[in-house]
PDB file of N, CA and C in Angstrom:
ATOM      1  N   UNK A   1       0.824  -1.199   0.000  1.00  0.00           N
ATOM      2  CA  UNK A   1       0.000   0.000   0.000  1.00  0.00           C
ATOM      3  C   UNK A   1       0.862   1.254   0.000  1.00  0.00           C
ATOM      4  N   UNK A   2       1.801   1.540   1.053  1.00  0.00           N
ATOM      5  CA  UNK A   2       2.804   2.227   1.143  1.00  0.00           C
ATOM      6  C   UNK A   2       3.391   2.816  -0.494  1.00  0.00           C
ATOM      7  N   UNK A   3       3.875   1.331  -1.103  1.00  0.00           N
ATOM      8  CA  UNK A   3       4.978   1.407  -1.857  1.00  0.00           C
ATOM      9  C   UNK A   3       3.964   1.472  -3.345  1.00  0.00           C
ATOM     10  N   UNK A   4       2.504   1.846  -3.423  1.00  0.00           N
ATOM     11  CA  UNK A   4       1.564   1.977  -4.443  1.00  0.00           C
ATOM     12  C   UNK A   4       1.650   3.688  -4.210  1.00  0.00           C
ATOM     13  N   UNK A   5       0.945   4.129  -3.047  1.00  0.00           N
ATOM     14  CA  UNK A   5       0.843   5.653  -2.976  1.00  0.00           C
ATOM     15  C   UNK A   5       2.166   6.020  -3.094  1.00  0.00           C
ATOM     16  N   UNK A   6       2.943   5.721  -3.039  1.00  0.00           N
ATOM     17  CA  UNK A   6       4.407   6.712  -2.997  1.00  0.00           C
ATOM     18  C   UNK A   6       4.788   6.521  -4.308  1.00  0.00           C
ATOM     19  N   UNK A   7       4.636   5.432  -5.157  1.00  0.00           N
ATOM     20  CA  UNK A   7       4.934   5.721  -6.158  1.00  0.00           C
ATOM     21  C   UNK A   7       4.163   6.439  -7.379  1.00  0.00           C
ATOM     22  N   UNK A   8       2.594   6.651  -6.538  1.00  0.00           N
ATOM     23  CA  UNK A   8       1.664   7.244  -7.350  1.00  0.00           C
ATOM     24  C   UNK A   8       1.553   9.123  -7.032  1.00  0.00           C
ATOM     25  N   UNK A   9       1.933   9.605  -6.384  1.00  0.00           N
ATOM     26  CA  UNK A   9       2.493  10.215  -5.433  1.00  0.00           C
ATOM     27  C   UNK A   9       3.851  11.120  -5.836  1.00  0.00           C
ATOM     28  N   UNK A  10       4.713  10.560  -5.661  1.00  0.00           N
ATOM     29  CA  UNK A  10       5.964  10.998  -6.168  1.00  0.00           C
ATOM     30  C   UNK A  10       6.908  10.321  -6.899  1.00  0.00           C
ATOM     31  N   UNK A  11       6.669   9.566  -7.414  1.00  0.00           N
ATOM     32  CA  UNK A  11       7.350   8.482  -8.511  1.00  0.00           C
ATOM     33  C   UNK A  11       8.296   7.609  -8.428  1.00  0.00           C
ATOM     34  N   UNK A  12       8.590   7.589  -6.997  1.00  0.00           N
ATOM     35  CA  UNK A  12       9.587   6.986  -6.194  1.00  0.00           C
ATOM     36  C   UNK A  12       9.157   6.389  -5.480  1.00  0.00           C
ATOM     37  N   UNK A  13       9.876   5.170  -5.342  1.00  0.00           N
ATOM     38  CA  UNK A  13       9.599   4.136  -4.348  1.00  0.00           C
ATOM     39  C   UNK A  13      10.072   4.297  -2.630  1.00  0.00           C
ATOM     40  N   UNK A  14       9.082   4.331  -1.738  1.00  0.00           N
ATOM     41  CA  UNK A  14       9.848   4.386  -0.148  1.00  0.00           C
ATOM     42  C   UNK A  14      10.622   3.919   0.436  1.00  0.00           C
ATOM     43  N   UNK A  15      11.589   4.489   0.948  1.00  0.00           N
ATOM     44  CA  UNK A  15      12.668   4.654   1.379  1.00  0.00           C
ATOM     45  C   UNK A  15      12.282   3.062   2.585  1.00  0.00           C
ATOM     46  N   UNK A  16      13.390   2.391   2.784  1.00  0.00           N
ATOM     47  CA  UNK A  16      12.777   1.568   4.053  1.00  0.00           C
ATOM     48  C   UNK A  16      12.508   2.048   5.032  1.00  0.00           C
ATOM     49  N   UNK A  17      12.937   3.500   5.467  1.00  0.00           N
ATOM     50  CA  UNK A  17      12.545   3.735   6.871  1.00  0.00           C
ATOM     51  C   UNK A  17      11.799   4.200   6.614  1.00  0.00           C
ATOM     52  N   UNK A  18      10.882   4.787   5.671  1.00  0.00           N
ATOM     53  CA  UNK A  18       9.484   4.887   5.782  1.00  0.00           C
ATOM     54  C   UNK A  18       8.598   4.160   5.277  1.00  0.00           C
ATOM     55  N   UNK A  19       8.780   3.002   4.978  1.00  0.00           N
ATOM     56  CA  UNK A  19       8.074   1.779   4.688  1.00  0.00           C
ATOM     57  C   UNK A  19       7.952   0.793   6.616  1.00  0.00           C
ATOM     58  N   UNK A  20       8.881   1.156   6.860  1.00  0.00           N
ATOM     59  CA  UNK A  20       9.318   0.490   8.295  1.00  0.00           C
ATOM     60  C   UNK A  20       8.435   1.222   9.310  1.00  0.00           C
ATOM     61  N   UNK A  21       8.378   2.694   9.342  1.00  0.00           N
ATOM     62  CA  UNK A  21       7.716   3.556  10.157  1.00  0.00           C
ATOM     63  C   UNK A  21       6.472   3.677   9.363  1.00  0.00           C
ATOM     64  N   UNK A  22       5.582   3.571   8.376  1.00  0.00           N
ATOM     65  CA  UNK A  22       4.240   3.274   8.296  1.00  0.00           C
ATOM     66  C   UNK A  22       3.569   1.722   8.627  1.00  0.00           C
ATOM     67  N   UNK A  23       4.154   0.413   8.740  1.00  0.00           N
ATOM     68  CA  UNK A  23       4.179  -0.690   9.073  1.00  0.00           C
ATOM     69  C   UNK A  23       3.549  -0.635  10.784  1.00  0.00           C
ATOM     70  N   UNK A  24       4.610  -0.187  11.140  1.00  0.00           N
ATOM     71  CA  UNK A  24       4.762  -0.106  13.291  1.00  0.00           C
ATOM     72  C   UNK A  24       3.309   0.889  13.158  1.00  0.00           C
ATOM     73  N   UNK A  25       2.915   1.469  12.714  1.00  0.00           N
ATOM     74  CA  UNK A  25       2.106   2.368  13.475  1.00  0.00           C
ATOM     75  C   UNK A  25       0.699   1.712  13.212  1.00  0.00           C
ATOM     76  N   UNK A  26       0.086   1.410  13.842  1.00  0.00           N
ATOM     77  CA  UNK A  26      -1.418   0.742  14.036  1.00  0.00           C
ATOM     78  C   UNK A  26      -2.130   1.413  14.026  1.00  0.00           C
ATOM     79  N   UNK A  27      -2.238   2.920  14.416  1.00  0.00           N
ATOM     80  CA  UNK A  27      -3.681   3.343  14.085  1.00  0.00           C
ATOM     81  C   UNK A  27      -4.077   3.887  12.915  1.00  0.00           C
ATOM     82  N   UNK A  28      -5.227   3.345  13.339  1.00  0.00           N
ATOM     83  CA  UNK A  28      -6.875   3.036  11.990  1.00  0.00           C
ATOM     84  C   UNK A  28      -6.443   4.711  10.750  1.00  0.00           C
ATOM     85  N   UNK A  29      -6.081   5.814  11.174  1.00  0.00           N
ATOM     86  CA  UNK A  29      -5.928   6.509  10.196  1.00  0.00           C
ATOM     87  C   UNK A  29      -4.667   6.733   9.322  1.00  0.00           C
ATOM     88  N   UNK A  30      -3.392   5.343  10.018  1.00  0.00           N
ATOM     89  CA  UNK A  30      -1.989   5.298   8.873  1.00  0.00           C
ATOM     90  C   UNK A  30      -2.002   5.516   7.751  1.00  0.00           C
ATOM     91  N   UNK A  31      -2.964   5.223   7.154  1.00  0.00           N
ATOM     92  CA  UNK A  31      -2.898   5.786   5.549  1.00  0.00           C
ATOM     93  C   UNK A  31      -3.516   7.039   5.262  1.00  0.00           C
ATOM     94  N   UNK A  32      -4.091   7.452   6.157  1.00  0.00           N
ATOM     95  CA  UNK A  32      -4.714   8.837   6.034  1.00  0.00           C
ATOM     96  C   UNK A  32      -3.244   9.641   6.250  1.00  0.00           C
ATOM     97  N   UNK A  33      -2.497   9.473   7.204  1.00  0.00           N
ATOM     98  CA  UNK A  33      -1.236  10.198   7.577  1.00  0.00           C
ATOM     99  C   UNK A  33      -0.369  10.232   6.750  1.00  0.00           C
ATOM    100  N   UNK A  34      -0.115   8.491   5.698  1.00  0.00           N
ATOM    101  CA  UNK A  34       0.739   8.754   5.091  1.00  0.00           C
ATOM    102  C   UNK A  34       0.542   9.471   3.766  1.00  0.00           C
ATOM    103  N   UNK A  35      -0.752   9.743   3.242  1.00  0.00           N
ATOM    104  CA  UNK A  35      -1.397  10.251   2.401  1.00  0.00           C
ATOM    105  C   UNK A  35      -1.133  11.978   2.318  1.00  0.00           C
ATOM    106  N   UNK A  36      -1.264  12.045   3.549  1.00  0.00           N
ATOM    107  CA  UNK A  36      -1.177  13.977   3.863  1.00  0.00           C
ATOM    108  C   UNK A  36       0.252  14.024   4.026  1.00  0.00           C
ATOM    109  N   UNK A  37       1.216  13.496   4.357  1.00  0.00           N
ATOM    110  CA  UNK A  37       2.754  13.028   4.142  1.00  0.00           C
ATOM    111  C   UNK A  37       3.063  13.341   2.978  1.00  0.00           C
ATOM    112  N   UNK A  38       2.770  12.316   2.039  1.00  0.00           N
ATOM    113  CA  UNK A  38       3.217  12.533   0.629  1.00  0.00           C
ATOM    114  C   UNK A  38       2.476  14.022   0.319  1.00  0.00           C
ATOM    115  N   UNK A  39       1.270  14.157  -0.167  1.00  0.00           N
ATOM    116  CA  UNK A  39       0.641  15.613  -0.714  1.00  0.00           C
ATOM    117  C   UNK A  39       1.913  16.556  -0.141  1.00  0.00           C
ATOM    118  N   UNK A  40       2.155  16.888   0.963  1.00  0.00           N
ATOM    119  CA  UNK A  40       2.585  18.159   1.443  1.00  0.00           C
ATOM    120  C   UNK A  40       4.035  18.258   1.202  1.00  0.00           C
ATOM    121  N   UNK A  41       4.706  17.143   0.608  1.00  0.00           N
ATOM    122  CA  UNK A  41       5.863  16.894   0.441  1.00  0.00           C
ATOM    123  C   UNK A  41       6.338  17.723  -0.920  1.00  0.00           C
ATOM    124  N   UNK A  42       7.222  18.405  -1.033  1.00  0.00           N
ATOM    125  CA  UNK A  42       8.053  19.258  -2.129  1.00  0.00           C
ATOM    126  C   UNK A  42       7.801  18.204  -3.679  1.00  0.00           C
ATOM    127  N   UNK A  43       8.347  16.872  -3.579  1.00  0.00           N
ATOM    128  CA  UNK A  43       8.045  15.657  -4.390  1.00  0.00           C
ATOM    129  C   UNK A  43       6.631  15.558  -5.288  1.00  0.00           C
ATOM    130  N   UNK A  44       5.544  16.091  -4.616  1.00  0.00           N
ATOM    131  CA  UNK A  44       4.787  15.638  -5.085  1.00  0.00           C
ATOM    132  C   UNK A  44       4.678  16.591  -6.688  1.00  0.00           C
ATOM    133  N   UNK A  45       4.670  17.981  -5.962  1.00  0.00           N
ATOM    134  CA  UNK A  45       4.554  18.807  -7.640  1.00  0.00           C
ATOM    135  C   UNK A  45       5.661  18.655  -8.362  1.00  0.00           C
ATOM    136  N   UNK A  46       6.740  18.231  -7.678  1.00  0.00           N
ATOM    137  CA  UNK A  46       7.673  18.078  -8.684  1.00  0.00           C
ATOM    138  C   UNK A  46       7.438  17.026 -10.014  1.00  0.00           C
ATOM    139  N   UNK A  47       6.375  15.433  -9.322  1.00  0.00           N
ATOM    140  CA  UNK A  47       6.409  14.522  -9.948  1.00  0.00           C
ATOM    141  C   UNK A  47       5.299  14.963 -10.892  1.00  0.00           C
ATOM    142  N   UNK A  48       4.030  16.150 -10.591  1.00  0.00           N
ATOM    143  CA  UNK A  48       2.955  16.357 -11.240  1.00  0.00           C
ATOM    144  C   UNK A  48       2.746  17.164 -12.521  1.00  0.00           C
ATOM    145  N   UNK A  49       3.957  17.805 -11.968  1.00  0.00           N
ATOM    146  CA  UNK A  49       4.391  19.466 -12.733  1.00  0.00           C
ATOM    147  C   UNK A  49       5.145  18.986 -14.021  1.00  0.00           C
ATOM    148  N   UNK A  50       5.541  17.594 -13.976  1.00  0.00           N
ATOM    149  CA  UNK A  50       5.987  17.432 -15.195  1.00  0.00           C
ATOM    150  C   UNK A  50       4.911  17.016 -16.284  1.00  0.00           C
ATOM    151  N   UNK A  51       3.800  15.900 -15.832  1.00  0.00           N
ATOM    152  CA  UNK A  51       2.765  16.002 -16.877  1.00  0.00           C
ATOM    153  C   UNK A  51       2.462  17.365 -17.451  1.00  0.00           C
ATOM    154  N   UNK A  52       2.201  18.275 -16.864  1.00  0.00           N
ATOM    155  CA  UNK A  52       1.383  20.121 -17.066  1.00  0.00           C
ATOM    156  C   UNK A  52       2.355  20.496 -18.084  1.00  0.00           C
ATOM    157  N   UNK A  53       3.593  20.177 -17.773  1.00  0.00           N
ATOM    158  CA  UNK A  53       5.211  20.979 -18.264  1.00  0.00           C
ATOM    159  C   UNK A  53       5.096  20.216 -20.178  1.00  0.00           C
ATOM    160  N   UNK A  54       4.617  18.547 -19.735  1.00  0.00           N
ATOM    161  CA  UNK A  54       4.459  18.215 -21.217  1.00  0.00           C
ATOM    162  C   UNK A  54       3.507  18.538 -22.014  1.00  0.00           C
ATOM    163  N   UNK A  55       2.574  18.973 -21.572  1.00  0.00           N
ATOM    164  CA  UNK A  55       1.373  19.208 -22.199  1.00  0.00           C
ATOM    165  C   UNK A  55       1.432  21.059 -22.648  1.00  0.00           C
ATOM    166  N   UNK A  56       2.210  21.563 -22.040  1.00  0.00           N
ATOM    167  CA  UNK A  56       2.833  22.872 -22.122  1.00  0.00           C
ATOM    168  C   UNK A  56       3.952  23.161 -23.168  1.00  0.00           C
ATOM    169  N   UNK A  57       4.188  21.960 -23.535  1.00  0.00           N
ATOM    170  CA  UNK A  57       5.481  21.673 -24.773  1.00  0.00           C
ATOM    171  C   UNK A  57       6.714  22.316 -23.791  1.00  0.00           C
ATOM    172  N   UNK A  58       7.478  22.460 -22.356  1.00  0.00           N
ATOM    173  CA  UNK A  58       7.972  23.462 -22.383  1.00  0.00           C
ATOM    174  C   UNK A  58       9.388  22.627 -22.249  1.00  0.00           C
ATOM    175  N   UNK A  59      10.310  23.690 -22.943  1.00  0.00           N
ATOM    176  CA  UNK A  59      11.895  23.185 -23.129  1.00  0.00           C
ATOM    177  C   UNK A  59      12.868  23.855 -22.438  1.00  0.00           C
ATOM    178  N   UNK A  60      13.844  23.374 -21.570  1.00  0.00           N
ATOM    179  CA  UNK A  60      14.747  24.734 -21.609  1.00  0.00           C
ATOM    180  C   UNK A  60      15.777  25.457 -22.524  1.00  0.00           C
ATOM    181  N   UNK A  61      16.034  24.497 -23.918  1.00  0.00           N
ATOM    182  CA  UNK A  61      16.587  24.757 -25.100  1.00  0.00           C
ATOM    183  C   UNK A  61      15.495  24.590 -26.062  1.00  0.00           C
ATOM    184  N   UNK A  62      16.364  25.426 -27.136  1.00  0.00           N
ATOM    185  CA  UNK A  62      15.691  25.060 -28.339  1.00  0.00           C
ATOM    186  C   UNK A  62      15.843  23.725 -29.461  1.00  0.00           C
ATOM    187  N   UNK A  63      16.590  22.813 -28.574  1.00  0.00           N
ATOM    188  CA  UNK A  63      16.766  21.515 -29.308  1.00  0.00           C
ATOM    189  C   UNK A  63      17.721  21.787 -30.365  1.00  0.00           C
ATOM    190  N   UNK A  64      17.183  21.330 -31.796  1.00  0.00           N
ATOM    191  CA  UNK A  64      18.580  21.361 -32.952  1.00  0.00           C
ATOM    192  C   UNK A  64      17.984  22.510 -33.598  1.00  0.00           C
ATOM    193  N   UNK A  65      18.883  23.610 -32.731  1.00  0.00           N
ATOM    194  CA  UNK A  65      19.083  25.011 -33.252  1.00  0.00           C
ATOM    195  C   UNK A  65      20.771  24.911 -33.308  1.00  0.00           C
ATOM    196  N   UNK A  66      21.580  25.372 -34.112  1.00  0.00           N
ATOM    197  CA  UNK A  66      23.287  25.417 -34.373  1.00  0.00           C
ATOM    198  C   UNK A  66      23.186  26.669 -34.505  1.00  0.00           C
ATOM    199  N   UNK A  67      22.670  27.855 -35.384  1.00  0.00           N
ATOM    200  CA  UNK A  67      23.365  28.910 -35.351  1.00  0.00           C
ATOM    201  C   UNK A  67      23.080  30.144 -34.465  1.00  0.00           C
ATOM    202  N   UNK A  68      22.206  29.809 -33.465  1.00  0.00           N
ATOM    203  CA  UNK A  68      21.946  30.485 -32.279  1.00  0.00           C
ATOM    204  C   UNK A  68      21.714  30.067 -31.541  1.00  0.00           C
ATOM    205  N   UNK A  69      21.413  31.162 -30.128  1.00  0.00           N
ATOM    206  CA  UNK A  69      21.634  30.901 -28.921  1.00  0.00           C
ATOM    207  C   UNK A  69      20.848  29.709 -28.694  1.00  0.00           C
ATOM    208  N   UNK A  70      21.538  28.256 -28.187  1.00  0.00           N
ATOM    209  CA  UNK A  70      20.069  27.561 -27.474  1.00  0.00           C
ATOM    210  C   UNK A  70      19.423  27.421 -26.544  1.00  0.00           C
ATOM    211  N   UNK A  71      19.462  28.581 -25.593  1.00  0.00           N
ATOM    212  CA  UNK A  71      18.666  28.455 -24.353  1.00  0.00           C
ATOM    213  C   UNK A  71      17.667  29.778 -24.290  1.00  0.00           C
ATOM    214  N   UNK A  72      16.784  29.068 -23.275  1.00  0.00           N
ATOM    215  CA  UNK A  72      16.069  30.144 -22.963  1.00  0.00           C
ATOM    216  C   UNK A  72      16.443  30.337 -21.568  1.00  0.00           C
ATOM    217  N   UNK A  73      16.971  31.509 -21.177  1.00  0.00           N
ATOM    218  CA  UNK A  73      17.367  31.596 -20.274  1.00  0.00           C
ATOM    219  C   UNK A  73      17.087  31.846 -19.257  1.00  0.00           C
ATOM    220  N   UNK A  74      15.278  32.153 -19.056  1.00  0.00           N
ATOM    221  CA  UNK A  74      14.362  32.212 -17.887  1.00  0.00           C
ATOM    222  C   UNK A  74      13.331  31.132 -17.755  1.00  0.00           C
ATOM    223  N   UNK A  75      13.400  30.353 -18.251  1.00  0.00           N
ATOM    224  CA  UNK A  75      12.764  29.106 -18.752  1.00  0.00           C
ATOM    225  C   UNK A  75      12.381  28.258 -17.702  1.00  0.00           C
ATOM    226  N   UNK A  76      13.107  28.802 -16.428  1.00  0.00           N
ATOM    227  CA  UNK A  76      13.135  27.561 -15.199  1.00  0.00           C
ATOM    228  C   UNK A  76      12.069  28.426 -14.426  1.00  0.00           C
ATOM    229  N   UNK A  77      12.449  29.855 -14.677  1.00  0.00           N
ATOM    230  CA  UNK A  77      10.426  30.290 -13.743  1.00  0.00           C
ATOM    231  C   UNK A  77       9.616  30.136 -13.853  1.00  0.00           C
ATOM    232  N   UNK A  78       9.063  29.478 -15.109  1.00  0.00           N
ATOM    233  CA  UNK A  78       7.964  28.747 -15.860  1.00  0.00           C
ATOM    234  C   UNK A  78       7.978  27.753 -14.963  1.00  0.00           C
ATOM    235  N   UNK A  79       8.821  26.707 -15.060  1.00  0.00           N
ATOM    236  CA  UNK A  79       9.108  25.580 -14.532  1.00  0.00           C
ATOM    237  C   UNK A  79       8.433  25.547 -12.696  1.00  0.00           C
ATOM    238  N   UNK A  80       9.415  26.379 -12.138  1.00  0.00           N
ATOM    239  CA  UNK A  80       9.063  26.555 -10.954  1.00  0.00           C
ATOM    240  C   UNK A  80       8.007  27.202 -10.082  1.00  0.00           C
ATOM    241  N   UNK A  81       7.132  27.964 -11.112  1.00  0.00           N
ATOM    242  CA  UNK A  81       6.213  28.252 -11.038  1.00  0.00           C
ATOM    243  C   UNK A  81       5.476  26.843 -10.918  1.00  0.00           C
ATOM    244  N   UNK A  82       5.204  26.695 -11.755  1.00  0.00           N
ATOM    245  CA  UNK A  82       3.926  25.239 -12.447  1.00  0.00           C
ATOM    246  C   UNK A  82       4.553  24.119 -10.892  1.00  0.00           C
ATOM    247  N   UNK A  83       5.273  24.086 -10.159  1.00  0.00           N
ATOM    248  CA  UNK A  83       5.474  23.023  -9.457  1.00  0.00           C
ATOM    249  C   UNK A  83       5.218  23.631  -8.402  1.00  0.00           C
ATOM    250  N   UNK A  84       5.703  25.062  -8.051  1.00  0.00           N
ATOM    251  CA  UNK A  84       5.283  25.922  -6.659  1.00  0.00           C
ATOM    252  C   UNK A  84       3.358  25.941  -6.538  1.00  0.00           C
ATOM    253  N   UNK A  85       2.734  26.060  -7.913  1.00  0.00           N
ATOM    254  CA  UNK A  85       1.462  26.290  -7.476  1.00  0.00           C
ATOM    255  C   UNK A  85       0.776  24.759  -7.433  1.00  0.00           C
ATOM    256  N   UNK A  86       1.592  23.649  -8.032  1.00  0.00           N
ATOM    257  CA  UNK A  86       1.271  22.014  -7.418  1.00  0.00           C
ATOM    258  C   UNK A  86       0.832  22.091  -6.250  1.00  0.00           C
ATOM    259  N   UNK A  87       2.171  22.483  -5.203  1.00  0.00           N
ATOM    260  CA  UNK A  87       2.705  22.130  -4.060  1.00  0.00           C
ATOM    261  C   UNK A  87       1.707  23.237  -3.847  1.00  0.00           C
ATOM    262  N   UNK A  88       1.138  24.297  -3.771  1.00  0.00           N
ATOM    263  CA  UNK A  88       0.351  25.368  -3.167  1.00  0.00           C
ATOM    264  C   UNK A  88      -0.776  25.145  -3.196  1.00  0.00           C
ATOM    265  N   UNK A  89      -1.507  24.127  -4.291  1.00  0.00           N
ATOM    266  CA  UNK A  89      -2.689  23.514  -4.875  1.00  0.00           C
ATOM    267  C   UNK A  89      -3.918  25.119  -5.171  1.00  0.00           C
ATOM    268  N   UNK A  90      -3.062  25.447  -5.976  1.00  0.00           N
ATOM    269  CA  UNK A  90      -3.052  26.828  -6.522  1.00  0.00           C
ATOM    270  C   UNK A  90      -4.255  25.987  -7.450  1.00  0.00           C
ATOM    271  N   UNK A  91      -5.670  27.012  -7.739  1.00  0.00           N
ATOM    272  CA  UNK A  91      -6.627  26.455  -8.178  1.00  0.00           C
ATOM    273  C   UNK A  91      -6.495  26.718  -9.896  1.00  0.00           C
ATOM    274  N   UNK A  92      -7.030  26.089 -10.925  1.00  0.00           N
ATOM    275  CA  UNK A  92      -6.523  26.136 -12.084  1.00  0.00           C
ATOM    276  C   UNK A  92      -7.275  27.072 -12.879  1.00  0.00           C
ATOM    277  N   UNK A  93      -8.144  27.428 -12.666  1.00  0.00           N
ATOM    278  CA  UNK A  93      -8.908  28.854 -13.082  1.00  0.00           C
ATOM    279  C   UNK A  93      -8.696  30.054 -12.437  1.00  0.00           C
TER     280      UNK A  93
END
């Protein structure tokens, strides 16, 4: 269960000590805890923000460009935006 939400979650599999420390704990709302765990975790928009980012086409180069510059060179505030308002659950309208 653990190792389903965490990878649905943040795309990564749990660490043993937190596979170990959701196991020991018995009460009835552990998955409620580990649930609000993952959400609030930096991880999560990082893992979400990339679907939005593909569907956004967004690059930080211009791929096979040779005779100019290939970057965009503010390209990552886009980026960090779209993962800050994940993690903020910044509403989409």
């Amino acid at each position: 269960l653990i190792r389903r939400a965490t990878f649905d979650l943040h795309g990564l599999p749990p660490t043993p000590d937190e596979t170990d420390a959701f196991l020991k704990d018995e009460s009835p709302d552990a998955y409620d805890k580990l649930l609000e765990r993952l959400l609030a975790s930096p991880r999560y928009g990082e893992r979400w923000a990339r679907h939005w980012l593909d569907v956004a086409r967004y690059a930080d180069n211009k791929g096979y460009v040779f005779f100019e510059g290939q970057e965009y060179p503010w390209a990552w505030t886009y980026r960090d935006y779209v993962i800050r308002a994940l993690n903020d659950d910044v509403p989409f309208d």
